[in-house]
Protein backbone atom coordinates (compact mmCIF):
# COMPACT_ATOMS: atom_id res chain seq x y z
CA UNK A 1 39.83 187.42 147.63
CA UNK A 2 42.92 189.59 146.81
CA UNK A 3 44.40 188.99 142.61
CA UNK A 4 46.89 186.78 142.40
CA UNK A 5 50.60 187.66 141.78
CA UNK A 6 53.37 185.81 140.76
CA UNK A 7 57.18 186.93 142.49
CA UNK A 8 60.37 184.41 141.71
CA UNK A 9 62.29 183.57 144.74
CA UNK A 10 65.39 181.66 145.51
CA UNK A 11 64.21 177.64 146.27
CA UNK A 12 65.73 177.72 149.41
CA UNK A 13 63.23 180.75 150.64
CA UNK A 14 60.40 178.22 150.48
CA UNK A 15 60.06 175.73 152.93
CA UNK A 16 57.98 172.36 152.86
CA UNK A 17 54.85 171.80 154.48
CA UNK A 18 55.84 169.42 156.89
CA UNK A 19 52.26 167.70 157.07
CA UNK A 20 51.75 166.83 153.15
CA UNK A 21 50.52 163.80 152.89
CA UNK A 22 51.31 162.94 148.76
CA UNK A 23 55.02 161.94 148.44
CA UNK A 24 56.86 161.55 144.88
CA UNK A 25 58.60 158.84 143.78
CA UNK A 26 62.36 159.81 142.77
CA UNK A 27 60.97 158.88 138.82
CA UNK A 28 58.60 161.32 139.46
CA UNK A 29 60.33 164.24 140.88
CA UNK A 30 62.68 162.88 137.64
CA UNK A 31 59.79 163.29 135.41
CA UNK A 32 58.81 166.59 136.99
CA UNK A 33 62.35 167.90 136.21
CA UNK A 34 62.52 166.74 132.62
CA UNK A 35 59.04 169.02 132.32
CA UNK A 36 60.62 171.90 133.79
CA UNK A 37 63.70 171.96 131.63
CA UNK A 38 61.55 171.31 128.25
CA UNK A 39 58.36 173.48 128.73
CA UNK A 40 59.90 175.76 131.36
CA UNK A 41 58.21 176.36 135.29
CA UNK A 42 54.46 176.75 133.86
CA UNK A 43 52.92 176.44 137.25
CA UNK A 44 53.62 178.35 140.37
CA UNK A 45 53.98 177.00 143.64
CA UNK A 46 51.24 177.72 145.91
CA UNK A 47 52.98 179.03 149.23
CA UNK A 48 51.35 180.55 152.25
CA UNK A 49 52.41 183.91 153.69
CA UNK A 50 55.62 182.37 155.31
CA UNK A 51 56.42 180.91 152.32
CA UNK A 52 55.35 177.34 153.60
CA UNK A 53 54.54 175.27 150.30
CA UNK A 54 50.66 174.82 149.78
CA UNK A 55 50.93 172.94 146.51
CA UNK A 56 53.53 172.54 144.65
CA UNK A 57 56.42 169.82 146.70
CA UNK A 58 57.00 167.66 143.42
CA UNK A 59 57.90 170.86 141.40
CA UNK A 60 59.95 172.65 144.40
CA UNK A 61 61.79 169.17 144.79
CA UNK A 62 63.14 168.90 141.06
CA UNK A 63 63.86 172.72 141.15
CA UNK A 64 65.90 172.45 143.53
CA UNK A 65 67.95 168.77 141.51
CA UNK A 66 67.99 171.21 138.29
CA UNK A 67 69.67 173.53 140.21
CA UNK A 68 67.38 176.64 139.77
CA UNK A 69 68.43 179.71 140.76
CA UNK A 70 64.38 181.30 141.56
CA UNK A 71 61.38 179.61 141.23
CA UNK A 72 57.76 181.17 140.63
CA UNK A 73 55.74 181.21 143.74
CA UNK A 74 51.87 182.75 144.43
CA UNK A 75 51.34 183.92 148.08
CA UNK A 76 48.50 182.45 149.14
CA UNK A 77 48.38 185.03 152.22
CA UNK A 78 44.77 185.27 152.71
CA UNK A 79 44.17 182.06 153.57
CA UNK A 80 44.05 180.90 157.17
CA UNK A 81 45.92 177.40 158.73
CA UNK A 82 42.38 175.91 158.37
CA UNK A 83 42.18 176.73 155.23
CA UNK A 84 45.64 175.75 153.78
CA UNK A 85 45.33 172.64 155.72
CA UNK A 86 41.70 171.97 153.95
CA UNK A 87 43.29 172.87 150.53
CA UNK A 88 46.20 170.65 151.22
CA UNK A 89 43.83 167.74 151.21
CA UNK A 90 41.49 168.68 148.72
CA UNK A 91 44.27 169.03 146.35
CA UNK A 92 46.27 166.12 146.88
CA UNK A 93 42.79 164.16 146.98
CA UNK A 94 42.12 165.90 143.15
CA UNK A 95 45.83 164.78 141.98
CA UNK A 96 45.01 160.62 143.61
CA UNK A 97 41.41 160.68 141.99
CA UNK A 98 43.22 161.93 138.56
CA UNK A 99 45.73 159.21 138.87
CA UNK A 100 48.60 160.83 137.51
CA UNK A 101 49.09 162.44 134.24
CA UNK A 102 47.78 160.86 131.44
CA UNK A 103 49.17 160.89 127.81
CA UNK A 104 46.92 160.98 124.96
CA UNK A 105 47.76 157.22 123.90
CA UNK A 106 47.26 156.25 127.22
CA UNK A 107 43.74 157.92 127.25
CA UNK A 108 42.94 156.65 124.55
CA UNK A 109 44.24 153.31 124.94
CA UNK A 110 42.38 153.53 128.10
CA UNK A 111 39.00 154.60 126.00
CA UNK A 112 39.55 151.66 123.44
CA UNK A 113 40.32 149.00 125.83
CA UNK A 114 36.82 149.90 128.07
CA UNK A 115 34.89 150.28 125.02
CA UNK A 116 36.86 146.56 123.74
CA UNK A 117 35.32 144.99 127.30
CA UNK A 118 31.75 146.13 127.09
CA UNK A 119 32.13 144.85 123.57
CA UNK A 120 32.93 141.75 124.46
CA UNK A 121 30.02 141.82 127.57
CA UNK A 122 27.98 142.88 124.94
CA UNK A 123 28.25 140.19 122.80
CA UNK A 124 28.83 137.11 125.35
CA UNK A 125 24.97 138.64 126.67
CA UNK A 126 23.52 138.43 123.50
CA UNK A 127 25.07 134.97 122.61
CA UNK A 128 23.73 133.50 125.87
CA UNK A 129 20.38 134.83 125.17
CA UNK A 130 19.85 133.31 121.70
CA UNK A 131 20.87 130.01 122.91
């Protein structure tokens, strides 16, 4: 495996990969955007040697609404059609099992309202056993 190396490009010298199955809402690509312009373009998009888009769609989308001029890309050359195909899935499979991002208040929302259920599970069992 060769290192990886990050090179800025203009957004139109990167293409979609016309068989990606995960699509983005326009609130999303929105959402994307509004990351971009606060924290900056923290992740590279994943591109093959012909600068095809491995991962990355949601982020070249909303460069492209801001207006960007280059965008950071990482040539994933190395990798065969197989393989980009098999990393397509696996990595749009990793992003629907995460179910989004999630906030810390939603987390831990999340974390109180499980451990508020089993509470209450908890307690219905042990009323119906002492009567």
């Amino acid at each position: 495996m060769s290192k990886l190396a990050i090179q800025y490009v203009s957004p139109e010298d990167v293409r979609p990969y016309a068989g990606n199955a995960r699509t983005h809402s326009k609130r999303q690509i929105r959402q994307i955007a509004d990351s971009i312009q606060r924290f900056g373009f923290t992740n590279p998009l994943l591109v093959s040697g012909n600068r095809e888009v491995v991962a990355g769609h949601g982020r070249l989308v909303a460069a492209k609404l801001l207006g960007l001029a280059s965008v950071p890309i990482v040539v994933l050359a190395d990798m065969t059609e197989a393989d980009r195909r098999a990393y397509v899935i696996a990595d749009n499979k990793l992003a629907e099992l995460r179910g989004g991002i999630a906030t810390p208040w939603r987390s831990n929302c999340n974390f109180f309202r499980t451990c508020s259920s089993m509470t209450s599970r908890l307690q219905a069992s042990r009323s119906a056993r002492l009567t």
